[in-house]
Every structure is written in C-alpha cells, then in structure tokens.
PDB file of N, CA and C in Angstrom:
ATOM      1  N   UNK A   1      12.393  38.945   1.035  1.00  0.00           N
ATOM      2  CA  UNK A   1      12.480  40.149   1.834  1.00  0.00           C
ATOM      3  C   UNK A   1      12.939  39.822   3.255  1.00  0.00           C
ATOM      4  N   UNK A   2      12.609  38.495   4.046  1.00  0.00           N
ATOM      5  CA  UNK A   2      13.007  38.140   5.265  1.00  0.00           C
ATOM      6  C   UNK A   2      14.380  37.565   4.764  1.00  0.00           C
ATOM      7  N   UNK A   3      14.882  37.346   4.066  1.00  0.00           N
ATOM      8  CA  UNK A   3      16.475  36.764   4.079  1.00  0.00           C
ATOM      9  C   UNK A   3      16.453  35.570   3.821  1.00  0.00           C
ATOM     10  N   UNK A   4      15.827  34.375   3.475  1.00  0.00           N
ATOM     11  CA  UNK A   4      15.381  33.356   3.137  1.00  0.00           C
ATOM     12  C   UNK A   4      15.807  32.778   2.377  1.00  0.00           C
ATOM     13  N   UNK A   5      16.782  32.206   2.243  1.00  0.00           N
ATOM     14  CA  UNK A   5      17.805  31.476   0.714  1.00  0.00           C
ATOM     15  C   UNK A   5      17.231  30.142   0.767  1.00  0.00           C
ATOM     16  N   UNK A   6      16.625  29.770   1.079  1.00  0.00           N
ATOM     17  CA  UNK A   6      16.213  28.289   0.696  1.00  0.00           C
ATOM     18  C   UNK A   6      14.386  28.585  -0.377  1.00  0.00           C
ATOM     19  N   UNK A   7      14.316  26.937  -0.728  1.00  0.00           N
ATOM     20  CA  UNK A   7      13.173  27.107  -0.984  1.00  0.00           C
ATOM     21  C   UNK A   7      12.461  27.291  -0.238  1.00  0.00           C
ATOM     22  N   UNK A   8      10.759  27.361  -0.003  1.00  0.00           N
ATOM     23  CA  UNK A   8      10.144  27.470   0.992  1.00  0.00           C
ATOM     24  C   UNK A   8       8.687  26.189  -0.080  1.00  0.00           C
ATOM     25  N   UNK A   9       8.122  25.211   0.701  1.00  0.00           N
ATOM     26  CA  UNK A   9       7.215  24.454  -0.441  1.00  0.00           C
ATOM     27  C   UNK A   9       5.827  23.905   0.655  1.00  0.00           C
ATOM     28  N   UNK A  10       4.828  24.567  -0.445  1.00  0.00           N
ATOM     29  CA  UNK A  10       3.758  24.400   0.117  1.00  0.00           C
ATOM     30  C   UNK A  10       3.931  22.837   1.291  1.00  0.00           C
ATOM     31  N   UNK A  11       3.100  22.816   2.155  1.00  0.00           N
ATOM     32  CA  UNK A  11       2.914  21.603   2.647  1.00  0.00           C
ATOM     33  C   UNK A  11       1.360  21.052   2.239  1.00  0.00           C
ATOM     34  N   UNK A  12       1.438  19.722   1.326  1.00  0.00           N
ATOM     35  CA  UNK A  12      -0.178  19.392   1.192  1.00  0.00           C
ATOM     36  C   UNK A  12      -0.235  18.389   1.990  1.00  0.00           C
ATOM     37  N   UNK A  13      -1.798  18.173   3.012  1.00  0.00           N
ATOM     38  CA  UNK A  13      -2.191  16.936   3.818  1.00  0.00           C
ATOM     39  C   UNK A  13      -3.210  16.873   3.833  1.00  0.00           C
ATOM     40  N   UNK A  14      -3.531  15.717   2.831  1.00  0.00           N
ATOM     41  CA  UNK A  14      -5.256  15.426   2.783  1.00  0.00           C
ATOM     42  C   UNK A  14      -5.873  15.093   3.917  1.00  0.00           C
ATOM     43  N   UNK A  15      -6.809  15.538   4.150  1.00  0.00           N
ATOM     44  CA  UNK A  15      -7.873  15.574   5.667  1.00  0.00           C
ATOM     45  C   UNK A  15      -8.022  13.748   5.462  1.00  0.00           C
ATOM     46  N   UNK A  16      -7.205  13.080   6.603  1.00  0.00           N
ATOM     47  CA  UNK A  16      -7.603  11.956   6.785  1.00  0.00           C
ATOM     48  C   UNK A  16      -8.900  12.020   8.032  1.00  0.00           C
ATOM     49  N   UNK A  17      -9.003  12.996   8.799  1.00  0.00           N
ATOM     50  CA  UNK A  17      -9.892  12.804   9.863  1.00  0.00           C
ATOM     51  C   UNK A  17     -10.384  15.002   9.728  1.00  0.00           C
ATOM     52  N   UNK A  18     -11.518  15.217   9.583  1.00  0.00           N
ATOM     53  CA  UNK A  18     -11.869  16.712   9.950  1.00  0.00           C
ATOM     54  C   UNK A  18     -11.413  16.951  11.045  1.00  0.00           C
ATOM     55  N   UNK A  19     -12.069  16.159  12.496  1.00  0.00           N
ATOM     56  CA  UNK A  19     -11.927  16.234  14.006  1.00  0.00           C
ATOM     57  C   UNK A  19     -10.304  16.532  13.990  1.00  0.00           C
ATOM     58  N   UNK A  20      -9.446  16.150  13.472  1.00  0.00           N
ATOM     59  CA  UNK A  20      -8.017  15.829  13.648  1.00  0.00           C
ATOM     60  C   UNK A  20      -7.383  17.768  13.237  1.00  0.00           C
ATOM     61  N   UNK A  21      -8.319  18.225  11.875  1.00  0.00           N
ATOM     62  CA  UNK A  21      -8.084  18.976  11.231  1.00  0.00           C
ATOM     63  C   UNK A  21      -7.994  20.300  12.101  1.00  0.00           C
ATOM     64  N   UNK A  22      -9.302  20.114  12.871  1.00  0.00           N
ATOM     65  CA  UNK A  22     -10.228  20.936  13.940  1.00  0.00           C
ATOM     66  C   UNK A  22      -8.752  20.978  15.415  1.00  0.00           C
ATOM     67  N   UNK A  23      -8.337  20.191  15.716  1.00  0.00           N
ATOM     68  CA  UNK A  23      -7.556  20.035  16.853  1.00  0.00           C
ATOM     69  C   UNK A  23      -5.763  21.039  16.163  1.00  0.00           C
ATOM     70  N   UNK A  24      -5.971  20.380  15.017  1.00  0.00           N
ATOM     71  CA  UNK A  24      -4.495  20.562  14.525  1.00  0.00           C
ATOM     72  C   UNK A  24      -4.439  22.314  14.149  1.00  0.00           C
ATOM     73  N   UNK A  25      -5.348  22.823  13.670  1.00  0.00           N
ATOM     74  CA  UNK A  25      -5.884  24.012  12.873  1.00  0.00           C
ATOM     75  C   UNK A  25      -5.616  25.390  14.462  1.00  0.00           C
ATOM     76  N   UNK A  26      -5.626  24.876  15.800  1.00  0.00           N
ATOM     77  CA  UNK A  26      -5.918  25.460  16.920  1.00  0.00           C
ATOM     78  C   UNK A  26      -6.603  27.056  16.281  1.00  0.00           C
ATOM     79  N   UNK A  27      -5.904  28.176  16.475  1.00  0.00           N
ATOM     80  CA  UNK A  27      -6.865  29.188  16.083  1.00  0.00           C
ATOM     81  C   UNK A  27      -7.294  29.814  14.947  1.00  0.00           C
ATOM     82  N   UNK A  28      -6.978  28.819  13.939  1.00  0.00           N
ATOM     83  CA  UNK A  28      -6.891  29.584  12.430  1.00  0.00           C
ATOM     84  C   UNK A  28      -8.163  29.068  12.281  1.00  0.00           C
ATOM     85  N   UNK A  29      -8.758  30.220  11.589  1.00  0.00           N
ATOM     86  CA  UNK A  29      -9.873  29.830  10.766  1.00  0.00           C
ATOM     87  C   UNK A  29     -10.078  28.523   9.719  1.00  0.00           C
ATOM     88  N   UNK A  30     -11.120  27.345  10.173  1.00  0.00           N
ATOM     89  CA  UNK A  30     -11.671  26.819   8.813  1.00  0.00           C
ATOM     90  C   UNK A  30     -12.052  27.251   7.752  1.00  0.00           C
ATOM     91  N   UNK A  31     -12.210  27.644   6.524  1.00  0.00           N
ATOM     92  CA  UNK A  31     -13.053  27.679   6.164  1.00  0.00           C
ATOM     93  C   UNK A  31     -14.793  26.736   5.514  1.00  0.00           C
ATOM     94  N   UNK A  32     -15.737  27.691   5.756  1.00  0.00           N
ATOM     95  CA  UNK A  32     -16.786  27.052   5.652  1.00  0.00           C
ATOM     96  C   UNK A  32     -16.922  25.600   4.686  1.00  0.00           C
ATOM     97  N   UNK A  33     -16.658  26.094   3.319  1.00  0.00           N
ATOM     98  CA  UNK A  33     -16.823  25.287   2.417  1.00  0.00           C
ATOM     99  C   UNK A  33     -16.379  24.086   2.840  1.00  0.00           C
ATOM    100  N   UNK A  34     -15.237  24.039   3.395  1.00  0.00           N
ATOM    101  CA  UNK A  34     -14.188  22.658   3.697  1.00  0.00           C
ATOM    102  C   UNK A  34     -14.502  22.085   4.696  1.00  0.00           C
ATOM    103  N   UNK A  35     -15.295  22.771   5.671  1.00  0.00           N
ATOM    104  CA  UNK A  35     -16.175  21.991   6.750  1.00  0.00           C
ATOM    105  C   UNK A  35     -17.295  21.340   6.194  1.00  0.00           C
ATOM    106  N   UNK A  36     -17.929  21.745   5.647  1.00  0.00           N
ATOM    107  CA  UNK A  36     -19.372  21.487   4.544  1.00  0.00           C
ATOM    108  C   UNK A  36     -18.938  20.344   3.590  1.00  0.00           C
ATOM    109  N   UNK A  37     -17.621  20.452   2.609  1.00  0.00           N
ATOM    110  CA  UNK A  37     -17.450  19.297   2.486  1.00  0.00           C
ATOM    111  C   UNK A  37     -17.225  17.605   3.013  1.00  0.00           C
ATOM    112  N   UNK A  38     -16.822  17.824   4.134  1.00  0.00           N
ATOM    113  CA  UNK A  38     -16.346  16.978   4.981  1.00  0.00           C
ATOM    114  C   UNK A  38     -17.364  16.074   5.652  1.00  0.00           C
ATOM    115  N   UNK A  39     -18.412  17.303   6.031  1.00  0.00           N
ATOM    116  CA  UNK A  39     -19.814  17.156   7.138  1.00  0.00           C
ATOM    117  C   UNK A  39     -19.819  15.535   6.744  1.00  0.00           C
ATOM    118  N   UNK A  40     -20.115  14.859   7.599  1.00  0.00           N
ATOM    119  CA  UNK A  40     -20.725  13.139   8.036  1.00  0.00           C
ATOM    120  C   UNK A  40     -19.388  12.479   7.417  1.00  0.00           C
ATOM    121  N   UNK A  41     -18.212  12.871   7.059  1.00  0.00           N
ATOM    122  CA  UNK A  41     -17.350  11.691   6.814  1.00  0.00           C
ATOM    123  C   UNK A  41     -16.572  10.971   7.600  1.00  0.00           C
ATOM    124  N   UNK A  42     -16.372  11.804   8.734  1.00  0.00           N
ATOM    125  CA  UNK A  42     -15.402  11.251   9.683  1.00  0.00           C
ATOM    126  C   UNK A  42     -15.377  10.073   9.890  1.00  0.00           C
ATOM    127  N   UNK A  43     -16.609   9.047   9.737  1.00  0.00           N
ATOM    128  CA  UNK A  43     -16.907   7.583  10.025  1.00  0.00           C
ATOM    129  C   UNK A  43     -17.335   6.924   8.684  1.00  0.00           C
ATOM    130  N   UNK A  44     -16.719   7.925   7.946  1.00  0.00           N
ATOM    131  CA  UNK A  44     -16.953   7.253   6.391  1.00  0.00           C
ATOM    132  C   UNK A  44     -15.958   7.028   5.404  1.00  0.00           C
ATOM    133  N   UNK A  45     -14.423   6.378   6.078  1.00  0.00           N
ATOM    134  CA  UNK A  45     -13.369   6.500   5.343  1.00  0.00           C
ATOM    135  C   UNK A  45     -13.074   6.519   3.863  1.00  0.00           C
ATOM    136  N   UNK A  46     -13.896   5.446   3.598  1.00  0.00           N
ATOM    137  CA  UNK A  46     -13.300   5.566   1.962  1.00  0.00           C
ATOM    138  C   UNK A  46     -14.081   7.195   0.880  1.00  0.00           C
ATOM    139  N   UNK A  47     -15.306   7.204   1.772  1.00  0.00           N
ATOM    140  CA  UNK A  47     -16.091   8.461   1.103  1.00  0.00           C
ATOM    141  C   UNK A  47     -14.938   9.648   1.132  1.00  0.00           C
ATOM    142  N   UNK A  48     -14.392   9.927   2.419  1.00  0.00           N
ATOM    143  CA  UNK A  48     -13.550  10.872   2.825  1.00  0.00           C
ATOM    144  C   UNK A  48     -12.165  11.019   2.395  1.00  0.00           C
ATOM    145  N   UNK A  49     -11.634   9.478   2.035  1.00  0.00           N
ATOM    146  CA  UNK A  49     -10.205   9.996   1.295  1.00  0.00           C
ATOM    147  C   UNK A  49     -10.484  10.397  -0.439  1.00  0.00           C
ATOM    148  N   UNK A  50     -12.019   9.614  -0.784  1.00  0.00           N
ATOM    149  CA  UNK A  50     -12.090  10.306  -2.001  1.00  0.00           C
ATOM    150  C   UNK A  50     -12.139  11.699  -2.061  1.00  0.00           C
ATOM    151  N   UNK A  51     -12.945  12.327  -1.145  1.00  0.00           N
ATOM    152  CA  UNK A  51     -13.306  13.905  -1.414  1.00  0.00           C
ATOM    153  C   UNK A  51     -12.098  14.389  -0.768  1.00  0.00           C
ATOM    154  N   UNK A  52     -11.273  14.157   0.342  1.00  0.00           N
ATOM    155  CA  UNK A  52      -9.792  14.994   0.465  1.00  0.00           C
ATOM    156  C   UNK A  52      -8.785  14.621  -0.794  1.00  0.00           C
ATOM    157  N   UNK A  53      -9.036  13.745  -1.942  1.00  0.00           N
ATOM    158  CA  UNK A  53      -7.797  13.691  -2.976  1.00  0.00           C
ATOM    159  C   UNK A  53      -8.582  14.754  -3.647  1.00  0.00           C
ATOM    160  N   UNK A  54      -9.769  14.780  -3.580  1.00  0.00           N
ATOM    161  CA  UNK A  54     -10.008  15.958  -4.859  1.00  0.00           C
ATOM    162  C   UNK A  54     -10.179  17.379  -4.473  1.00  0.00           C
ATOM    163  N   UNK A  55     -10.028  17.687  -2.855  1.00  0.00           N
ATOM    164  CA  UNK A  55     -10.041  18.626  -2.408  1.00  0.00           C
ATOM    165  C   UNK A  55      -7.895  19.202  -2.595  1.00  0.00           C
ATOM    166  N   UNK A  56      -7.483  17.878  -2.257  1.00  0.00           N
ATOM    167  CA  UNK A  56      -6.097  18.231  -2.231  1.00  0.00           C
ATOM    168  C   UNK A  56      -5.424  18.103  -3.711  1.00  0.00           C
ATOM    169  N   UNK A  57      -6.203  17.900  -4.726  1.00  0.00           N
ATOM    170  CA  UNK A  57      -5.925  18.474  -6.172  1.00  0.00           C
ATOM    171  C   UNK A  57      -6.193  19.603  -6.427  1.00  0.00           C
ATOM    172  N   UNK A  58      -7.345  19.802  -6.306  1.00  0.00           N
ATOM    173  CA  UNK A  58      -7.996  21.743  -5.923  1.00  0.00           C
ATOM    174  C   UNK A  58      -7.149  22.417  -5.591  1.00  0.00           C
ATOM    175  N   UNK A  59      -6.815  22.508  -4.380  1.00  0.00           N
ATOM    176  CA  UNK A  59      -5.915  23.141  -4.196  1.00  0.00           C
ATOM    177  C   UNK A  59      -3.908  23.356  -4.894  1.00  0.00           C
ATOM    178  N   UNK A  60      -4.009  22.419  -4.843  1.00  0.00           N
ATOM    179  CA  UNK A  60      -2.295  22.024  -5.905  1.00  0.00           C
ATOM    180  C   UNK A  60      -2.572  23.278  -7.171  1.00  0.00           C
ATOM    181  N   UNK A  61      -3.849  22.751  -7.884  1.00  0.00           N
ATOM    182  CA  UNK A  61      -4.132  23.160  -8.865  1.00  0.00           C
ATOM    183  C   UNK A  61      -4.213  24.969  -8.851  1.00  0.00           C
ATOM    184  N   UNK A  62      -4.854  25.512  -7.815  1.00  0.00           N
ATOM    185  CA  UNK A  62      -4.994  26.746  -7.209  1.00  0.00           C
ATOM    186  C   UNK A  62      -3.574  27.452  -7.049  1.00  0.00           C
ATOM    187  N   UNK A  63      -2.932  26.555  -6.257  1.00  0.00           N
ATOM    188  CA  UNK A  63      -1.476  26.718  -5.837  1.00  0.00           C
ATOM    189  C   UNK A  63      -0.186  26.956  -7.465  1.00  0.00           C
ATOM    190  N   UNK A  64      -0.629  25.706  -8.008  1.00  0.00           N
ATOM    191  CA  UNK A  64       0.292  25.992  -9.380  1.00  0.00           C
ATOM    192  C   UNK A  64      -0.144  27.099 -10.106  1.00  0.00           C
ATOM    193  N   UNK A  65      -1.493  27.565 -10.375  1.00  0.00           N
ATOM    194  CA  UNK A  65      -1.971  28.638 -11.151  1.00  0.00           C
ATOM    195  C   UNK A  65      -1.233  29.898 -10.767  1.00  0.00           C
ATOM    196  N   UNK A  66      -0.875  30.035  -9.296  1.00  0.00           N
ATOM    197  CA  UNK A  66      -0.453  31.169  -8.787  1.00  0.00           C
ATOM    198  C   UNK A  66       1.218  31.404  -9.065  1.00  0.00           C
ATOM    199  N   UNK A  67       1.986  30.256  -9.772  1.00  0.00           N
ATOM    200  CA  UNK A  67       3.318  30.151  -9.771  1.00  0.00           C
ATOM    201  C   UNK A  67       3.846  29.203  -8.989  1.00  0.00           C
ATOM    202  N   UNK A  68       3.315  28.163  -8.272  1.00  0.00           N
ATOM    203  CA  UNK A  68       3.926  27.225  -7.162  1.00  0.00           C
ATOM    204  C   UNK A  68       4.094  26.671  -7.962  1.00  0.00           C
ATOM    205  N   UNK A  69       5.439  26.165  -7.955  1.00  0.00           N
ATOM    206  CA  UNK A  69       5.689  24.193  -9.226  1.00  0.00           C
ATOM    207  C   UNK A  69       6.310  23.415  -8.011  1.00  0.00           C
ATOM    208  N   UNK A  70       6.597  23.553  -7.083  1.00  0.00           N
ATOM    209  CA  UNK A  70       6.791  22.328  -6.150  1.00  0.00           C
ATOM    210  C   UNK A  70       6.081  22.080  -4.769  1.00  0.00           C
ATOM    211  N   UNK A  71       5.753  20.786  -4.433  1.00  0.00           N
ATOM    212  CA  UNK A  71       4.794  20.527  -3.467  1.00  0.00           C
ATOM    213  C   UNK A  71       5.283  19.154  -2.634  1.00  0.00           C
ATOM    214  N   UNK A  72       4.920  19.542  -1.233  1.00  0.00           N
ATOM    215  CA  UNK A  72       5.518  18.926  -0.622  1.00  0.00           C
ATOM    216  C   UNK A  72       4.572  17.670   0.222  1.00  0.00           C
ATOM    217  N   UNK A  73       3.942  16.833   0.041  1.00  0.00           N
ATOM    218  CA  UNK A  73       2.700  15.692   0.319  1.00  0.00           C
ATOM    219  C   UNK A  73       3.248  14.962   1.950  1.00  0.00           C
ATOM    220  N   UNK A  74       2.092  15.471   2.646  1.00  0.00           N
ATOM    221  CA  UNK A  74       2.138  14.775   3.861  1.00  0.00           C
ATOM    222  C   UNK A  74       1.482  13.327   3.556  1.00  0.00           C
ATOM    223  N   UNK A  75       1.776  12.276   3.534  1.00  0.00           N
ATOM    224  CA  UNK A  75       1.459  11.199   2.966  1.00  0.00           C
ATOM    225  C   UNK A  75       0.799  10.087   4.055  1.00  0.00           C
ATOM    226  N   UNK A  76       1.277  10.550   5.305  1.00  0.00           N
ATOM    227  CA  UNK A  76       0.813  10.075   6.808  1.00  0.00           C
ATOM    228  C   UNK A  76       0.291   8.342   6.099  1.00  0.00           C
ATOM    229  N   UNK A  77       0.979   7.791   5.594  1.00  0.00           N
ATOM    230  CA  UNK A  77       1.377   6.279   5.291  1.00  0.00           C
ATOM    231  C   UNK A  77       0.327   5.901   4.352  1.00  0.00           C
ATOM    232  N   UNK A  78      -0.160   6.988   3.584  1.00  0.00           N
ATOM    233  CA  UNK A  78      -1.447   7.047   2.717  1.00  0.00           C
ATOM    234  C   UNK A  78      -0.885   7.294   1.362  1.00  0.00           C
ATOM    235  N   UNK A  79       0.087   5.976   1.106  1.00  0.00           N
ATOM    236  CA  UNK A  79       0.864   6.678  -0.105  1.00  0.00           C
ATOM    237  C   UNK A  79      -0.543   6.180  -1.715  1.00  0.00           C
ATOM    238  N   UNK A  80      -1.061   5.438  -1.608  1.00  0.00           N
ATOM    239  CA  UNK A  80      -2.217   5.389  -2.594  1.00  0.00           C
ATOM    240  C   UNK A  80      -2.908   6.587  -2.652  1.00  0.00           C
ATOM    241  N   UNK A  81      -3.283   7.652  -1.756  1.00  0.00           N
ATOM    242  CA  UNK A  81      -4.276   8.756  -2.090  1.00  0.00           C
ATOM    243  C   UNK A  81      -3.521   9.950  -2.460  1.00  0.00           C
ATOM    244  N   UNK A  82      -1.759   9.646  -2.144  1.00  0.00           N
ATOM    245  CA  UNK A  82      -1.005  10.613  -3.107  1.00  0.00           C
ATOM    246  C   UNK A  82      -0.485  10.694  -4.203  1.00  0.00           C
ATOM    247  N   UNK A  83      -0.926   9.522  -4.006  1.00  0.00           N
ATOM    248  CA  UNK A  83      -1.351   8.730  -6.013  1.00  0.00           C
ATOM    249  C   UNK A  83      -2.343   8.939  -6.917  1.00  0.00           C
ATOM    250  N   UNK A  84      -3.056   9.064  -6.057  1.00  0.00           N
ATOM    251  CA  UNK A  84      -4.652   9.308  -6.558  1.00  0.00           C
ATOM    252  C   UNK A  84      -4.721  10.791  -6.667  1.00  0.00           C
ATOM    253  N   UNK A  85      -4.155  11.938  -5.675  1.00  0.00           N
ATOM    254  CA  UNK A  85      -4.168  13.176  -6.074  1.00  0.00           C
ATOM    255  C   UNK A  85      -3.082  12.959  -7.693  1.00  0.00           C
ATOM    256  N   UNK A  86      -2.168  12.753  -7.379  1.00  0.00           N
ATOM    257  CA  UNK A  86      -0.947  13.377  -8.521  1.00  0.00           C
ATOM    258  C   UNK A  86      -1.885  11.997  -9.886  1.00  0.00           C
ATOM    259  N   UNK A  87      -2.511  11.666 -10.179  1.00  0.00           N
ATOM    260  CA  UNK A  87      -3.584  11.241 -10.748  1.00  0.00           C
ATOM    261  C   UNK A  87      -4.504  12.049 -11.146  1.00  0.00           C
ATOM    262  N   UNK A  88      -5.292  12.626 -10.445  1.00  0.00           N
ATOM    263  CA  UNK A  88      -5.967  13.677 -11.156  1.00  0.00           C
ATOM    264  C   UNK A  88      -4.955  15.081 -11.358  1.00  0.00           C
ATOM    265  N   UNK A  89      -3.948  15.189 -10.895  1.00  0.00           N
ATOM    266  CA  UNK A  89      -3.110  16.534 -11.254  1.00  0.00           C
ATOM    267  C   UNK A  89      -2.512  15.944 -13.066  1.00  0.00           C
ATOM    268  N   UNK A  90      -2.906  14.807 -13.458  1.00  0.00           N
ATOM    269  CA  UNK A  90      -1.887  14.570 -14.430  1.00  0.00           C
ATOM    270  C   UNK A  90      -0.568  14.194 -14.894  1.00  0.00           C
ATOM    271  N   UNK A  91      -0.319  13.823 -13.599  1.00  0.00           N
ATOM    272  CA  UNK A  91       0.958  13.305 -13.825  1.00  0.00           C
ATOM    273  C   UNK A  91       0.970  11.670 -13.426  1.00  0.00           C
ATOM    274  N   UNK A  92       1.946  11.177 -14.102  1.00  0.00           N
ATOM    275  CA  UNK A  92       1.830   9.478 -14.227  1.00  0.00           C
ATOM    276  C   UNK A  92       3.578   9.310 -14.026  1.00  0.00           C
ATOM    277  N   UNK A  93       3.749   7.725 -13.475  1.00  0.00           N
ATOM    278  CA  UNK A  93       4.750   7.610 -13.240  1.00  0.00           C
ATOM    279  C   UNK A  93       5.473   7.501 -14.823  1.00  0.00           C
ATOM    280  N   UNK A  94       7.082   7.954 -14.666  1.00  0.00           N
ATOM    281  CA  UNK A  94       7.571   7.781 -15.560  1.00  0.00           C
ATOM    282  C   UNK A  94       7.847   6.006 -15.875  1.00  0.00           C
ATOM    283  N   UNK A  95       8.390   6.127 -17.404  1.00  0.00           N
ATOM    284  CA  UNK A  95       8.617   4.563 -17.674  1.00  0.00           C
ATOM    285  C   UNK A  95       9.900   4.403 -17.666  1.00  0.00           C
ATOM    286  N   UNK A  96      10.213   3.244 -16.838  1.00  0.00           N
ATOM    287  CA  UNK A  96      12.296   3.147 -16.860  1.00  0.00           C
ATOM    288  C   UNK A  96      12.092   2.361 -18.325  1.00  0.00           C
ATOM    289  N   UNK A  97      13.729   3.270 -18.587  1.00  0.00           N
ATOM    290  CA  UNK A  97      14.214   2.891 -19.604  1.00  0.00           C
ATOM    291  C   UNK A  97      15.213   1.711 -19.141  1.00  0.00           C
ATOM    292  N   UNK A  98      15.061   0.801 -20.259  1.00  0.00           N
ATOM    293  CA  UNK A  98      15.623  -0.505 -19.908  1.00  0.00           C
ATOM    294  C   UNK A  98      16.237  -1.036 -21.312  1.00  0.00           C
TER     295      UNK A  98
END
C-alpha cells in the first residue's frame, strides 16, 4: 500500500546484553515477559545466549506461522548461537554434493 517493491525481512537479534536492549529499544515498550526472562543474566553469559536462542526461535517460529519465510539474523559475531537458533528451527546445513 506504501509503494514498496522490495522485500521487506524481519530483523532477528538475540539479546546478547538486556541493558543494551533497554538503551537500544529508546521508547518502545518491553515487554514484560522478555524482561522476566532475562532478569539476573546480564552477568551470566552462557545462561543468557541459551535463553535468547530459544527466545529468538520463538519468535521465528511465531513469525513463520503468520506467513514470514525469510529472516534476516543480526549475528553481532555470534555466528554459533545462529546456529543454535536455526538448530532448534530445524534446519541443518545442507550436504555438498561431491
């Protein structure tokens, strides 16, 4: 309806830091739940990239249900936990043919 000929593709970025989320987010609402998940991880890295891959599958998953099939992974040099999401989404690397 705005004139828009390109694609347009979700952006996903797993919460490497909440505080970061909180700064970046400026006036948009958190929501609760996703603060609540987070609560005490900030100084708990490995706890925290586990629960943002499965928070940032959740959502994919939410996102594809609605008709989204392409996604666009802020990977911020965290290419293992966008492994670990597209891991629990089900998808595996393909095998070269040789």
């Amino acid at each position: 309806a705005a004139g828009i000929t390109v694609p347009i593709l979700p952006g996903i970025m797993p919460v490497t830091s909440f505080a970061a989320i909180r700064r970046m987010s400026g006036n948009t609402e958190i929501p609760a739940w996703l603060e609540t998940l987070f609560e005490g991880l900030d100084e708990r890295p490995g706890p925290r990239a586990l629960v943002a891959a499965v928070a940032a599958a959740d959502l994919c998953k939410r996102l594809y249900d609605g008709g989204v099939r392409d996604f666009h992974f802020y990977t911020l040099n965290k290419a293992e936990q966008t492994y670990a999401i597209c891991q629990l989404l089900g998808l595996r690397p393909k095998e070269n043919a040789a």
